[in-house]
C-alpha atoms as a PDB file:
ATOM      1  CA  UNK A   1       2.544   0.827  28.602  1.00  0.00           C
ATOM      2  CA  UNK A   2       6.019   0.733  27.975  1.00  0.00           C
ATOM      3  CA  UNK A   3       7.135   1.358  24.094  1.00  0.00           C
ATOM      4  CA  UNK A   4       9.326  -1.868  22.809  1.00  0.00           C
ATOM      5  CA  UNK A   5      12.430  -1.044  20.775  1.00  0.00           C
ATOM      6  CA  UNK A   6      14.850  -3.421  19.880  1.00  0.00           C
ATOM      7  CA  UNK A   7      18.877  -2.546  18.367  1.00  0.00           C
ATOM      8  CA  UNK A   8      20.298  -3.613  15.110  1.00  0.00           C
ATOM      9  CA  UNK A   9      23.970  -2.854  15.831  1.00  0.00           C
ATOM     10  CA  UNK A  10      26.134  -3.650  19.431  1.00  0.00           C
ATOM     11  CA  UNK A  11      28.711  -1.083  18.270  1.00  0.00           C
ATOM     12  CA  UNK A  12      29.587   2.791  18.879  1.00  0.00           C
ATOM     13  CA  UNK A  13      26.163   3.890  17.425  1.00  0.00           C
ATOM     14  CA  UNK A  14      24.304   1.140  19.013  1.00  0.00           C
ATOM     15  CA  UNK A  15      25.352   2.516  22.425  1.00  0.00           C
ATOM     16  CA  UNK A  16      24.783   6.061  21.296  1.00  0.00           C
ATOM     17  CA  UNK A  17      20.968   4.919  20.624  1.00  0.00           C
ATOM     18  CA  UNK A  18      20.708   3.397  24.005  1.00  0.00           C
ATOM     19  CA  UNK A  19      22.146   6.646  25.791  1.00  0.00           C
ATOM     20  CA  UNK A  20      19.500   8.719  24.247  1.00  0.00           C
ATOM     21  CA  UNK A  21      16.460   6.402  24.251  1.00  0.00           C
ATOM     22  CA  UNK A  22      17.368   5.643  28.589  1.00  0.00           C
ATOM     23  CA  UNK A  23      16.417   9.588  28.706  1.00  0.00           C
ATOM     24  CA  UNK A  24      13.036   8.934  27.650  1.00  0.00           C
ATOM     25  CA  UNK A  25      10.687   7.489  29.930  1.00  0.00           C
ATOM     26  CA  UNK A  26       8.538   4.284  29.423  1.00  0.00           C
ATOM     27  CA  UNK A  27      11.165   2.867  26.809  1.00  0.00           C
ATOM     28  CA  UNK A  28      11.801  -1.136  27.413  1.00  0.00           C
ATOM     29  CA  UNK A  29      14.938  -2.337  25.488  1.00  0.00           C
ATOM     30  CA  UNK A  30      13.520  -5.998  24.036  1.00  0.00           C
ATOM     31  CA  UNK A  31      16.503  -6.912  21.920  1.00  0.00           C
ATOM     32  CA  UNK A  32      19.974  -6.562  20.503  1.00  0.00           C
ATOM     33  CA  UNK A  33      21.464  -8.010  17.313  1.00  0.00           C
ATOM     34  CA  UNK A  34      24.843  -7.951  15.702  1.00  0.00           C
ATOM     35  CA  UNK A  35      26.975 -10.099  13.576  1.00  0.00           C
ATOM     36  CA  UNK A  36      28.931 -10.384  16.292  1.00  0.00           C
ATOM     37  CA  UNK A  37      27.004 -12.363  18.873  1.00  0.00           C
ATOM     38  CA  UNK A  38      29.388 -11.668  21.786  1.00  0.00           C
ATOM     39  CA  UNK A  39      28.796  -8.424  21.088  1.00  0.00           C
ATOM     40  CA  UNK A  40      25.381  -8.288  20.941  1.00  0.00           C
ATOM     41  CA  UNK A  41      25.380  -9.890  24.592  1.00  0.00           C
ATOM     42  CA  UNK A  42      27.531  -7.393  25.854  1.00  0.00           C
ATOM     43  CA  UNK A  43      25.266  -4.939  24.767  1.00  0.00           C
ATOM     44  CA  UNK A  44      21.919  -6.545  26.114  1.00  0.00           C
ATOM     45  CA  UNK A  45      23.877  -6.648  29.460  1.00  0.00           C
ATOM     46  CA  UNK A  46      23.902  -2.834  29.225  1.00  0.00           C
ATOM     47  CA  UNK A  47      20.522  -2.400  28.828  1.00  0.00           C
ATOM     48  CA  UNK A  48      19.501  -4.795  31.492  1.00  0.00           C
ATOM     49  CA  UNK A  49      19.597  -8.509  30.407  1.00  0.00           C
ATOM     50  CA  UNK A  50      17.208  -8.545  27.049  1.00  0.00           C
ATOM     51  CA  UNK A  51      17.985 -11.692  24.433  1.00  0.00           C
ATOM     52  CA  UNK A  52      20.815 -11.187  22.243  1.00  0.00           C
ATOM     53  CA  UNK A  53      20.884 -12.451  18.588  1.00  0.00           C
ATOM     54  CA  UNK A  54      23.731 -12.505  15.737  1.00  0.00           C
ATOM     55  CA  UNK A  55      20.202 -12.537  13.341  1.00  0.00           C
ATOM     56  CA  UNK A  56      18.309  -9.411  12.833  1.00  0.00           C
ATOM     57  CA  UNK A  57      14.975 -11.922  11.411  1.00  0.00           C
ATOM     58  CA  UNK A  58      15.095 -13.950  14.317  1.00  0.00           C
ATOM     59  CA  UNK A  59      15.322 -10.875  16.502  1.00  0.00           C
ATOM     60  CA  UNK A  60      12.008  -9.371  14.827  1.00  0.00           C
ATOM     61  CA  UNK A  61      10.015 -12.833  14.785  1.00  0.00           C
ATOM     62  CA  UNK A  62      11.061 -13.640  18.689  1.00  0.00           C
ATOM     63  CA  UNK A  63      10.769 -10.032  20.799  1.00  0.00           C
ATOM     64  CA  UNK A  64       8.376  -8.605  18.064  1.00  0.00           C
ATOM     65  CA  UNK A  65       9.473  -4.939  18.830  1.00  0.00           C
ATOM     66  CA  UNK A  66       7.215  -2.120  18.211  1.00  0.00           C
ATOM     67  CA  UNK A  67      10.385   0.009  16.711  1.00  0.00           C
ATOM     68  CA  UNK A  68      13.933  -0.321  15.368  1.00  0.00           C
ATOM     69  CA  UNK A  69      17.025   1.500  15.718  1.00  0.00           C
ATOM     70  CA  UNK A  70      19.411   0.339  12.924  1.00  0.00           C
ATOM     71  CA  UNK A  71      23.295   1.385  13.301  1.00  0.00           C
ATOM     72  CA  UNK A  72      25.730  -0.460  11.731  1.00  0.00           C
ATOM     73  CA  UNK A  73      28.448   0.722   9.036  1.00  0.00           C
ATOM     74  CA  UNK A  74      27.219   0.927   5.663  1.00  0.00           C
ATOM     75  CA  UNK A  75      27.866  -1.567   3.753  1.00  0.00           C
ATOM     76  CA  UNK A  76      26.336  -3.966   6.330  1.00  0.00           C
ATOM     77  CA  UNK A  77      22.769  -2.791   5.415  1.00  0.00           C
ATOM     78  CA  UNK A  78      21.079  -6.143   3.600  1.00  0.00           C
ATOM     79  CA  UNK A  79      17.204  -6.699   5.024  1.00  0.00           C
ATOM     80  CA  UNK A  80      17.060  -5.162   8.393  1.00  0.00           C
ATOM     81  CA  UNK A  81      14.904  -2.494   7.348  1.00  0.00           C
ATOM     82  CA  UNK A  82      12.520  -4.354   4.638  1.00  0.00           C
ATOM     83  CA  UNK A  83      12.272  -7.074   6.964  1.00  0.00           C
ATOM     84  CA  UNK A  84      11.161  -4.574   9.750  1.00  0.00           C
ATOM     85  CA  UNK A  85       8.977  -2.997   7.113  1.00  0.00           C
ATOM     86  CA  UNK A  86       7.453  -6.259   6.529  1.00  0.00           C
ATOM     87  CA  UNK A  87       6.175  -6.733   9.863  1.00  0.00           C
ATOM     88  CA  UNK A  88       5.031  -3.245  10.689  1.00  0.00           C
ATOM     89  CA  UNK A  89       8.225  -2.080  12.517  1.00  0.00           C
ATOM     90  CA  UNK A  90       8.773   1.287  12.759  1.00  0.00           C
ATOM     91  CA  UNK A  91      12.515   2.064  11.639  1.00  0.00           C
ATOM     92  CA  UNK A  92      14.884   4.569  12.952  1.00  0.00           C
ATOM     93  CA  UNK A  93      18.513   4.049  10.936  1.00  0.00           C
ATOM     94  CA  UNK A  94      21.421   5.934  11.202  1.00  0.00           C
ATOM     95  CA  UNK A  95      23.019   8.050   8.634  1.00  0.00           C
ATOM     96  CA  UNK A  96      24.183   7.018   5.855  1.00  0.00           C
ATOM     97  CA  UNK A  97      21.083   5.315   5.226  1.00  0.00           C
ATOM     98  CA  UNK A  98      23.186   3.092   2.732  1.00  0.00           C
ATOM     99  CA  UNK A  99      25.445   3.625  -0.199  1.00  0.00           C
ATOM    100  CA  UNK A 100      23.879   3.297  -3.205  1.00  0.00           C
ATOM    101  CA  UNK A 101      20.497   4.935  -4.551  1.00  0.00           C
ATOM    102  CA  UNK A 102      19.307   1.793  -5.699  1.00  0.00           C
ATOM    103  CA  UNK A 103      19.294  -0.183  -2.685  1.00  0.00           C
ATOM    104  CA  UNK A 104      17.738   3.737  -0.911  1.00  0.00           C
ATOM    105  CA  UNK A 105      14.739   3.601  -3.304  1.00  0.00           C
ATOM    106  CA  UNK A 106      14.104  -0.218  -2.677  1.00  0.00           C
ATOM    107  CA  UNK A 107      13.637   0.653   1.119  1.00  0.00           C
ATOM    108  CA  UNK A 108      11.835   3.357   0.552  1.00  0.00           C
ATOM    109  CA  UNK A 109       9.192   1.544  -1.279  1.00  0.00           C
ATOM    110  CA  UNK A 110       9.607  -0.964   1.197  1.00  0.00           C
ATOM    111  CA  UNK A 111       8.904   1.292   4.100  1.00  0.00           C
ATOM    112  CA  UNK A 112       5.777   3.535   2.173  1.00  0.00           C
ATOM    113  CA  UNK A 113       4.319   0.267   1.352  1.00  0.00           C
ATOM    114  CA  UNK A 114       3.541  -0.620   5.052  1.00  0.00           C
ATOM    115  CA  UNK A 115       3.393   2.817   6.276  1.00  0.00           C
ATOM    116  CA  UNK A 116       5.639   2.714   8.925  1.00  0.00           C
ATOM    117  CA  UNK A 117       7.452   5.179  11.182  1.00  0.00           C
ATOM    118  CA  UNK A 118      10.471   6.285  10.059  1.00  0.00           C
ATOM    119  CA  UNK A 119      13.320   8.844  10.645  1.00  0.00           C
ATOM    120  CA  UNK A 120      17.357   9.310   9.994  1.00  0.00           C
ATOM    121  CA  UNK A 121      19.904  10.072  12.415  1.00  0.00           C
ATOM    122  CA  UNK A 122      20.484  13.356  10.721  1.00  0.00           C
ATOM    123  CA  UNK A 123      20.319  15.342  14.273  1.00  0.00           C
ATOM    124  CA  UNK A 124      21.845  18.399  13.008  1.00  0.00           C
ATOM    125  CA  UNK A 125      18.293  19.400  11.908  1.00  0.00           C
ATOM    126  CA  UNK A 126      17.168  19.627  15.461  1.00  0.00           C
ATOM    127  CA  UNK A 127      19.902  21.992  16.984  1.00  0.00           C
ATOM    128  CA  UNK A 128      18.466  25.540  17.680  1.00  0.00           C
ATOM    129  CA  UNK A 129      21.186  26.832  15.922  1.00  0.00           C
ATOM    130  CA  UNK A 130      20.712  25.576  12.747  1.00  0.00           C
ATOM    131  CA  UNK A 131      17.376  26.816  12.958  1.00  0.00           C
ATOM    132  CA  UNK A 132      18.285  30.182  14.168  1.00  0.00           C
ATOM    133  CA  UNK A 133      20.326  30.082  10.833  1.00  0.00           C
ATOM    134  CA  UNK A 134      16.945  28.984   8.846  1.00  0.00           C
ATOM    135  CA  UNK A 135      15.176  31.590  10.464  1.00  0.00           C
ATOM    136  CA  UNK A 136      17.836  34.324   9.758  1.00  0.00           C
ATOM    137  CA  UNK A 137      17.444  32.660   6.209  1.00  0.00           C
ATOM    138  CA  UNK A 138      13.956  33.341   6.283  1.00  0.00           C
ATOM    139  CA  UNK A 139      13.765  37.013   4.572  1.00  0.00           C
ATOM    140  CA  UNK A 140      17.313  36.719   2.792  1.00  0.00           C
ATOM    141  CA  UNK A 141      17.976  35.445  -0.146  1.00  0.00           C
ATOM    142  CA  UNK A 142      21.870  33.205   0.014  1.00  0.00           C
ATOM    143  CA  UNK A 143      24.386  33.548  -3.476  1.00  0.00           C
ATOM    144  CA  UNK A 144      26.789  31.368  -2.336  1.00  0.00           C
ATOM    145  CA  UNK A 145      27.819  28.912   0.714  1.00  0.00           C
ATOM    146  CA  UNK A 146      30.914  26.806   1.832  1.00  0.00           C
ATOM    147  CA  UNK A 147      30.334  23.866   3.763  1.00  0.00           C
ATOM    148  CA  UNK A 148      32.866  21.792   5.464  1.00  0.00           C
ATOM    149  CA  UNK A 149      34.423  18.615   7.006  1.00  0.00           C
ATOM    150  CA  UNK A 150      38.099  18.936   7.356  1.00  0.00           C
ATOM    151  CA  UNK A 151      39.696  16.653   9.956  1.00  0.00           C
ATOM    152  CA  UNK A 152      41.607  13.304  10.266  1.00  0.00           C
ATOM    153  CA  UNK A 153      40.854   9.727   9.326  1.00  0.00           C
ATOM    154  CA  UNK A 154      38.414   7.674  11.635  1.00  0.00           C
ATOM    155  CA  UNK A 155      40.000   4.522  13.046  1.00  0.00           C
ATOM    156  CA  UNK A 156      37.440   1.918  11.799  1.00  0.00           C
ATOM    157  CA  UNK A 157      39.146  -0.240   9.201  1.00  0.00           C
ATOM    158  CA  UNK A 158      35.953  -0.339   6.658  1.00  0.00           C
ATOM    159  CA  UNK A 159      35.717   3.748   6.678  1.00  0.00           C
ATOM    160  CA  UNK A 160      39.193   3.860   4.287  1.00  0.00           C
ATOM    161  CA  UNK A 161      37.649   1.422   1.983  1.00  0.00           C
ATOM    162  CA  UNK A 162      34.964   3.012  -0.763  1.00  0.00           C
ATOM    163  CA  UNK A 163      33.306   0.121  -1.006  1.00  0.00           C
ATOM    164  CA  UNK A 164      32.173  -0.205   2.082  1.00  0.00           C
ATOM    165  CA  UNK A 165      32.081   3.445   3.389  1.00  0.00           C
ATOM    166  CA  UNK A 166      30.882   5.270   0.625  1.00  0.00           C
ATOM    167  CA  UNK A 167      33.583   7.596   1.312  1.00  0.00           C
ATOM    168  CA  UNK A 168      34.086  10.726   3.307  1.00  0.00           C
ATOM    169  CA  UNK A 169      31.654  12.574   1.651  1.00  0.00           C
ATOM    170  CA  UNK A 170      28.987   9.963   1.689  1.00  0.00           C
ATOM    171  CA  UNK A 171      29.646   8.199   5.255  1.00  0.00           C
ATOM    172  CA  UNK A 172      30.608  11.571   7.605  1.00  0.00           C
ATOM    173  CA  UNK A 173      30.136  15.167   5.574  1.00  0.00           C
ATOM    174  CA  UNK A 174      26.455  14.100   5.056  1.00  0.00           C
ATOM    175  CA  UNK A 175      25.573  15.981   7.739  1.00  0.00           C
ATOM    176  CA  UNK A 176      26.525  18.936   5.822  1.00  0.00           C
ATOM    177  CA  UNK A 177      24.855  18.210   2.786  1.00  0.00           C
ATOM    178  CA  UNK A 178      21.901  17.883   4.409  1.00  0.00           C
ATOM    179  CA  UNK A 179      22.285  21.039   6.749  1.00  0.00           C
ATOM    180  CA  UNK A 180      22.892  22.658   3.249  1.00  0.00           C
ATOM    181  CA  UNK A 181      19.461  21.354   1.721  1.00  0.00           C
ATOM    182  CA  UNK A 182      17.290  21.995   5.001  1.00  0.00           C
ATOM    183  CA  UNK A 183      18.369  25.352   4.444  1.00  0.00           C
ATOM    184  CA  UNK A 184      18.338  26.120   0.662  1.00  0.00           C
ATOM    185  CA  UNK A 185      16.127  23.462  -0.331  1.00  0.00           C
ATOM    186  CA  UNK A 186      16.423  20.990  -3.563  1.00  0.00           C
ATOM    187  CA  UNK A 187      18.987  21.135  -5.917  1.00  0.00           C
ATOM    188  CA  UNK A 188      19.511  20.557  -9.499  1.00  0.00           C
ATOM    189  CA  UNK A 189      23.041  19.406 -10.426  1.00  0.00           C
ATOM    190  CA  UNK A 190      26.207  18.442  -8.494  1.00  0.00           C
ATOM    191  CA  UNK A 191      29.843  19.161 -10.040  1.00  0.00           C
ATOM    192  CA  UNK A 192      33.166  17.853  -8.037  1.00  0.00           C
ATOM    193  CA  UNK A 193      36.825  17.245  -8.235  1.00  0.00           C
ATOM    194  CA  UNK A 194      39.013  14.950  -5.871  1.00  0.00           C
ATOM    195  CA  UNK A 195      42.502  14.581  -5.064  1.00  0.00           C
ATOM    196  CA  UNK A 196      44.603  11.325  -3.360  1.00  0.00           C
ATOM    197  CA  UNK A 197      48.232  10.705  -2.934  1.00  0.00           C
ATOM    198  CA  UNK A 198      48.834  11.725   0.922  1.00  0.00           C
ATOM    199  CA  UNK A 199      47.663   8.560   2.477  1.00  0.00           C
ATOM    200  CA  UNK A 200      50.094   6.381   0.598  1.00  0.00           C
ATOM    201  CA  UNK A 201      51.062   5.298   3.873  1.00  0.00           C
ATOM    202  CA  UNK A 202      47.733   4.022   5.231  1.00  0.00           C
ATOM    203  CA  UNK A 203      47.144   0.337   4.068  1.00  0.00           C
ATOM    204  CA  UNK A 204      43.587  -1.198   2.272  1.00  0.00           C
ATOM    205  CA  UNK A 205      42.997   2.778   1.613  1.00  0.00           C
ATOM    206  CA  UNK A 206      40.998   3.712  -1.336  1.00  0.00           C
ATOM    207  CA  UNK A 207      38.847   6.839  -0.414  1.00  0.00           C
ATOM    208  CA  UNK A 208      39.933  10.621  -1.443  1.00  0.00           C
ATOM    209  CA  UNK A 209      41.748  12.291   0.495  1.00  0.00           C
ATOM    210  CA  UNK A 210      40.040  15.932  -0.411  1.00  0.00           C
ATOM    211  CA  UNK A 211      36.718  16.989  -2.648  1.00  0.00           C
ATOM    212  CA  UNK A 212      35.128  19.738  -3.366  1.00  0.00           C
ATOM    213  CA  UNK A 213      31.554  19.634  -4.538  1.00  0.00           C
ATOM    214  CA  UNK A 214      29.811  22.375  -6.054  1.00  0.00           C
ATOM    215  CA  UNK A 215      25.729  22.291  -5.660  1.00  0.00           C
ATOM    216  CA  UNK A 216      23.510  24.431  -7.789  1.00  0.00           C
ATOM    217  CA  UNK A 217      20.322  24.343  -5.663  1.00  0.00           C
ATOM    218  CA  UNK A 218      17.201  24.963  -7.605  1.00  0.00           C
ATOM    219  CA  UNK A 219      16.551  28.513  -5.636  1.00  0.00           C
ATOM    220  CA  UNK A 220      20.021  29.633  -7.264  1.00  0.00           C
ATOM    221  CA  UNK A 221      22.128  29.188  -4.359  1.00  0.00           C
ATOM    222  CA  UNK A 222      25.651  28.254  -5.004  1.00  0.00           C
ATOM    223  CA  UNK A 223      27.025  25.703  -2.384  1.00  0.00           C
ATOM    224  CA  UNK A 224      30.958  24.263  -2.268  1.00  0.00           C
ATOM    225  CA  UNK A 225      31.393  21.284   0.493  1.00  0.00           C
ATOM    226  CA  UNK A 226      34.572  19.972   1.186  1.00  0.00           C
ATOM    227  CA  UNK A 227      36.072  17.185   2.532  1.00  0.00           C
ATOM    228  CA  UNK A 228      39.109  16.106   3.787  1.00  0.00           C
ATOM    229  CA  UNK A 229      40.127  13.208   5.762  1.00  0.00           C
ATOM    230  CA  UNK A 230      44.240  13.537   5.667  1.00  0.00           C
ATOM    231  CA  UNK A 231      44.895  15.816   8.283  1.00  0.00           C
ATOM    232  CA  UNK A 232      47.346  14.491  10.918  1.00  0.00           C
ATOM    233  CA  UNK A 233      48.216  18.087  13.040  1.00  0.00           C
ATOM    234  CA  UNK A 234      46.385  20.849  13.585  1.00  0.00           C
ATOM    235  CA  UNK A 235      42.615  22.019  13.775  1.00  0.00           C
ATOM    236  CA  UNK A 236      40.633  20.940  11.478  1.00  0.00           C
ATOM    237  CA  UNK A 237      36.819  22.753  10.239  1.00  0.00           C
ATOM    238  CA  UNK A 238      33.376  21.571  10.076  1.00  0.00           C
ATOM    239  CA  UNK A 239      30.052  23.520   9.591  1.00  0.00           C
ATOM    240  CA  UNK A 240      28.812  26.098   6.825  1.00  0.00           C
ATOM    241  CA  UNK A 241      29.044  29.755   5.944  1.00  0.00           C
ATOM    242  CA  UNK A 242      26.547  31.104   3.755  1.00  0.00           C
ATOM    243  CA  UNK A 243      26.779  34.598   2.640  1.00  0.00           C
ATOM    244  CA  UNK A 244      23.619  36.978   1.480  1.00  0.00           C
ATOM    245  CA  UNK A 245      23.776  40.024   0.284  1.00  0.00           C
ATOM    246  CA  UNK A 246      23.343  42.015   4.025  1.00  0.00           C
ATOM    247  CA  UNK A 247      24.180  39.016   5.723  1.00  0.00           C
ATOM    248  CA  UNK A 248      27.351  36.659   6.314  1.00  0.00           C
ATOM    249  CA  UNK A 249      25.892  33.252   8.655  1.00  0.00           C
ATOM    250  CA  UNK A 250      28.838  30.913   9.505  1.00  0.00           C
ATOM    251  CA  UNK A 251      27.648  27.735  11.176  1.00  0.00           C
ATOM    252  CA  UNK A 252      29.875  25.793  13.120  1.00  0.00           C
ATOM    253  CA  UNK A 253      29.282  22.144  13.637  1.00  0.00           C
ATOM    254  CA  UNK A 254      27.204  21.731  17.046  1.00  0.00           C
ATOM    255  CA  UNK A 255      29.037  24.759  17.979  1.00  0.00           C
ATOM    256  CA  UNK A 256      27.290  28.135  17.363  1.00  0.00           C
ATOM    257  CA  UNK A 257      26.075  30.108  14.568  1.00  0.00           C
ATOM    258  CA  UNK A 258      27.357  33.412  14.117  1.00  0.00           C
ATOM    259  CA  UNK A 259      25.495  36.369  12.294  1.00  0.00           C
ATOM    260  CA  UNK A 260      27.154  39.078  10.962  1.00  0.00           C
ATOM    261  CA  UNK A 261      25.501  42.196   9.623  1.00  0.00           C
ATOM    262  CA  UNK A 262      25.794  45.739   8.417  1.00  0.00           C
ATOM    263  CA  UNK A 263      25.817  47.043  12.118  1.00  0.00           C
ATOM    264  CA  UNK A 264      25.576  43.715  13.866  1.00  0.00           C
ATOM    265  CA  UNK A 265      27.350  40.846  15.183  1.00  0.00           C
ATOM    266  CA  UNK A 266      25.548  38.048  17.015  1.00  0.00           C
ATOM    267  CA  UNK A 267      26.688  34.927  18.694  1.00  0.00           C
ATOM    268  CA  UNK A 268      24.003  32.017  19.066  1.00  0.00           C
ATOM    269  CA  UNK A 269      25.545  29.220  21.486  1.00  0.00           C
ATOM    270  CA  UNK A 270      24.453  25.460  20.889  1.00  0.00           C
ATOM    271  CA  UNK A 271      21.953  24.769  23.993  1.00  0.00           C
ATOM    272  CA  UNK A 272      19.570  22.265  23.033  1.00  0.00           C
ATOM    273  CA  UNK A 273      20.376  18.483  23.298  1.00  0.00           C
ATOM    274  CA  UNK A 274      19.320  17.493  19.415  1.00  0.00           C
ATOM    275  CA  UNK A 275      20.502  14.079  19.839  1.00  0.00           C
ATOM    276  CA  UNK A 276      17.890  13.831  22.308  1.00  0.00           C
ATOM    277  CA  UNK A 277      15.307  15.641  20.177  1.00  0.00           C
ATOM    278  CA  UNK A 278      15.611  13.626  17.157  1.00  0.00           C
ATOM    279  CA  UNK A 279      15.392  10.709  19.084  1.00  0.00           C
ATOM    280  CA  UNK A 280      12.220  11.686  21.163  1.00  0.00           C
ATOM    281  CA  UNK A 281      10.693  12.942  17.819  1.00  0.00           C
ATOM    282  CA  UNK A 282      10.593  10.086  16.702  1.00  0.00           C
ATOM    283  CA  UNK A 283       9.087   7.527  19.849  1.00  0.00           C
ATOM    284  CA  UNK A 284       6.569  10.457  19.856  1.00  0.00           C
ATOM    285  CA  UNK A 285       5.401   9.386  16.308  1.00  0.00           C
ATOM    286  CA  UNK A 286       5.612   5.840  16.757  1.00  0.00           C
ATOM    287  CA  UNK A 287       3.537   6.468  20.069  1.00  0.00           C
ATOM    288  CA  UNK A 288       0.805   8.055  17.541  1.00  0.00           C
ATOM    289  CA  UNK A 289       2.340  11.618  17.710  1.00  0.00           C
ATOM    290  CA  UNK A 290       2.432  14.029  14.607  1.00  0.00           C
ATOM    291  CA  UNK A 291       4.862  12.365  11.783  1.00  0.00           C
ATOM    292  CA  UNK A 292       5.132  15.710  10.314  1.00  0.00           C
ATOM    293  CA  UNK A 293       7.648  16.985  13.069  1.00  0.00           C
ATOM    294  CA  UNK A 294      10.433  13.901  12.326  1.00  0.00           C
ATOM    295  CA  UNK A 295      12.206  16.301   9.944  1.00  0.00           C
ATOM    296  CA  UNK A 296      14.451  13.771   8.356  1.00  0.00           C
ATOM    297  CA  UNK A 297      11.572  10.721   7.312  1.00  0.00           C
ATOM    298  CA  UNK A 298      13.909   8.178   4.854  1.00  0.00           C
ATOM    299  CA  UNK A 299      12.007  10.257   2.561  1.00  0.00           C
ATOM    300  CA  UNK A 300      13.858  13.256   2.971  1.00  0.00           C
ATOM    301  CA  UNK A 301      16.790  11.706   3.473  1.00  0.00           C
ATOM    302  CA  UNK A 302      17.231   9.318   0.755  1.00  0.00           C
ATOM    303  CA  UNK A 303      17.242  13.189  -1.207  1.00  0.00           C
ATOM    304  CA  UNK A 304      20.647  14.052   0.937  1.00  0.00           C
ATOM    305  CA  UNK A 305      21.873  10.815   0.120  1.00  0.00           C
ATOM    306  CA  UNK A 306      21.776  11.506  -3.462  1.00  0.00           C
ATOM    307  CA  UNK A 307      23.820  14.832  -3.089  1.00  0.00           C
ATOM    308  CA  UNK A 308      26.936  13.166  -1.831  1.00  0.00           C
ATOM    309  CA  UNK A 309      26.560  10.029  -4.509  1.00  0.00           C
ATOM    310  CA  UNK A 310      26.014  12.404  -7.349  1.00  0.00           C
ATOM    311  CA  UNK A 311      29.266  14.270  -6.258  1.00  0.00           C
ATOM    312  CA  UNK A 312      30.997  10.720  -6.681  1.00  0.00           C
ATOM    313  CA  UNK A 313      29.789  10.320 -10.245  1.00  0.00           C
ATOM    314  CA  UNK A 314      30.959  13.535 -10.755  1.00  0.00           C
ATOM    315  CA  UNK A 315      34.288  12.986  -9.962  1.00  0.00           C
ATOM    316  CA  UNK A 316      34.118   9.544 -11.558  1.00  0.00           C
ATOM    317  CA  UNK A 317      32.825  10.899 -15.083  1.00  0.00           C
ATOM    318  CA  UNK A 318      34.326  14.716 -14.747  1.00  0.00           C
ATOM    319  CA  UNK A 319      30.724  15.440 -15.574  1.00  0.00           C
ATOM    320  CA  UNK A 320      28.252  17.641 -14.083  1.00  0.00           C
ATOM    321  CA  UNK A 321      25.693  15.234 -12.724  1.00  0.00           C
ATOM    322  CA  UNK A 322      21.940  16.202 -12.694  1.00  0.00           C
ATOM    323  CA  UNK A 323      19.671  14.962  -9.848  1.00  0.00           C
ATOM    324  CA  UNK A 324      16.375  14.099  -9.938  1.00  0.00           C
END
């Protein structure tokens, strides 16, 4: 029997779900919404002719889908996944799961009220590189990491606008904050500082253009993440270093991890497809599979979520903000 999945979402991310859920076999695609119903219908072409709908609800109530993949921007979040929690939908959403930590905890009532499936696109977690870093990890104990996201600014219109992005740090170097807490595990407070003034050009713009966040994770560890979204020329850097006391780990972004020793130097090369894994991890669960091997349930990832957000306060207040 084939497993039903509908879309929330005809855009980039929508079409990213559909190219990894076609590599897994006995998947039927039974519906597409977006706000956009001309979208939507392009999409549902795509995936072979399924109903399209400009109503998430209506979606639900009509296919009745077994599972969900929400991915729209974040500030569109409203119902789709307490209305799919409702009816026993199983709910795979993109990161950022939203913007706010309110409107995180009501879904996560939502969804551990009807026990539902659920995992995060945070598919860093699944490449073997990260945890050949975890592993490495494993009988060391880190003093301090740098993570990064240095690079340009996307060309979506709502990503410049706080509002409705969240900002760099929440919408895009997310995936750092939660490489940095699969690795070192909860933390306790979240200091930051944030420049603007280079994108004076760039109209409706309101994020920073730069931040630095300090975690102090509960184990000790010190962690820095930066962001940066003005670059116009030159490489930019994403990933993590983390540096131990006989070993230096530097992690770049679905790269390769490098390990660095007293009298060795190793190279680990990306191989795995991890978009593919956290995918598959999760039709495996909502086929009755173990739940225990999604490793980013809304759960978990409402806790990355809060990293990012606290940094915000942080820079809002110039306080230290405490989590938890």
């Amino acid at each position: 029997m084939k497993t039903r999945v509908a879309l929330v979402g005809a855009g980039g991310i929508g079409r990213y779900h559909y190219e990894q859920l076609k590599k897994i076999e006995d998947i039927e695609v039974v519906g597409v919404s977006d706000v956009a119903l001309e979208r939507a219908r392009e999409m549902s072409s795509r995936v072979g002719g399924c109903p399209a709908f400009d109503n998430h609800v209506e979606m639900y109530d009509t296919v009745r889908p077994v599972a969900v993949f929400i991915g729209i921007p974040p500030f569109a979040h409203s119902d789709q996944e307490t209305a799919a929690a409702e009816r026993g939908i199983h709910i795979f959403v993109q990161k950022p799961p939203t913007t706010t930590m309110e409107k995180a905890h009501a879904v996560l009532a939502a969804v551990e009220k009807a026990g539902v499936v659920t995992a995060v696109g945070f598919q860093d977690r699944y490449l073997d590189v990260v945890e050949e870093a975890k592993t490495a990890l494993s009988d060391q104990k880190p003093g301090l990491a740098m993570g990064y996201w240095l690079g340009g600014m996307p060309g979506v219109p709502w990503w410049r606008v706080r509002a409705q992005s969240g900002g760099q740090a929440v919408e895009q170097t997310i995936h750092i904050f939660d490489t940095a807490r699969y690795l070192f595990g909860e933390a306790e407070s979240v200091f930051a500082a944030a420049r603007k003034g280079l994108m004076l050009d760039v109209p409706n713009y309101d994020v920073d253009d730069s931040s630095a966040m300090t975690i102090q994770f509960k184990s000790g560890v010190l962690c820095t993440i930066f962001s940066a979204c003005f670059l116009r020329g030159g490489p930019g850097k994403a990933g993590l270093d983390v540096y131990c006391q006989n070993l230096k780990i530097e992690y770049g972004l679905r790269n390769n991890v490098r390990l660095s020793g007293h009298r060795e130097i190793r190279e680990v090369r990306h191989r795995n497809d991890n978009d593919l894994d956290c995918v598959k991890t999760f039709i495996d669960a909502v086929r009755g599979g173990d739940r225990q091997r999604i490793r980013s349930p809304y759960a978990d990832a409402v806790k990355s979520l809060e990293l990012p957000l606290a940094g915000q306060r942080s820079i809002d207040t110039g306080r230290i903000a405490q989590l938890g």
